[in-house]
Protein backbone atom coordinates (compact mmCIF):
# COMPACT_ATOMS: atom_id res chain seq x y z
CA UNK A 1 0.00 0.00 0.00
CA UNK A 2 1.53 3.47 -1.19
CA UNK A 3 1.72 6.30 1.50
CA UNK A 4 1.41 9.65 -0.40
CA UNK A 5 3.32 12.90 0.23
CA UNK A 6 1.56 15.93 1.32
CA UNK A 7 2.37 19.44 1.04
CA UNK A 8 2.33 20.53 4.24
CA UNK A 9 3.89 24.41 3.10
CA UNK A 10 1.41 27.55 5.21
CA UNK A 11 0.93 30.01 2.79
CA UNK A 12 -0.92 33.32 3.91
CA UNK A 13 -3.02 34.50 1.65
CA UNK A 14 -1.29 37.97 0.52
CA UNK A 15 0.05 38.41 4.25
CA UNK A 16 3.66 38.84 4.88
CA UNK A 17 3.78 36.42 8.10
CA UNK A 18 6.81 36.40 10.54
CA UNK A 19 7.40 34.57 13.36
CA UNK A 20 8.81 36.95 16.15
CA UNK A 21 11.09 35.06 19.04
CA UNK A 22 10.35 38.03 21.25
CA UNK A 23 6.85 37.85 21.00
CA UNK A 24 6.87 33.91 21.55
CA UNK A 25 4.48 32.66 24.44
CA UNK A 26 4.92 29.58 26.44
CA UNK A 27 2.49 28.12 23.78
CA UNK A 28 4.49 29.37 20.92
CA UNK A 29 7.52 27.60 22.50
CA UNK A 30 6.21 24.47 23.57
CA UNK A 31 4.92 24.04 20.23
CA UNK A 32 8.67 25.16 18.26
CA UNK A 33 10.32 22.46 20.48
CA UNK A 34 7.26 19.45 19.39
CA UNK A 35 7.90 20.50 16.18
CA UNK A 36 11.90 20.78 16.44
CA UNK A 37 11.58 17.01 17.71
CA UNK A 38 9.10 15.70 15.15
CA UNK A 39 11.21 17.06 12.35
CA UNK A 40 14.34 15.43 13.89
CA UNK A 41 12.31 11.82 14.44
CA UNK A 42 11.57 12.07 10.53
CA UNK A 43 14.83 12.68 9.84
CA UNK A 44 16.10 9.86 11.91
CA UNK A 45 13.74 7.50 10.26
CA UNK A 46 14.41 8.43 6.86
CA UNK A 47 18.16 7.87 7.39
CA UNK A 48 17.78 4.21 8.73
CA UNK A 49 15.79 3.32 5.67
């Protein structure tokens, strides 16, 4: 069974979005360092296969 790709790009539609460190919440953290770790388990996966 074939497991298809998404594109999982955020576009704004005709917004010029930026992600500020200084205005990061406790939220906004938490959810950079889930993210920072999911990316790195992907990459760890893709290199053992």
């Amino acid at each position: 069974m074939g497991v298809k790709k998404k594109n999982h790009k955020l576009k704004a539609k005709g917004l010029d979005v930026e992600f500020s460190q200084e205005l990061a919440d406790q939220d906004d953290l938490q959810a950079q360092a889930r993210a920072l770790a999911a990316k790195q388990r992907v990459q760890a996966a893709q290199s053992k296969s």
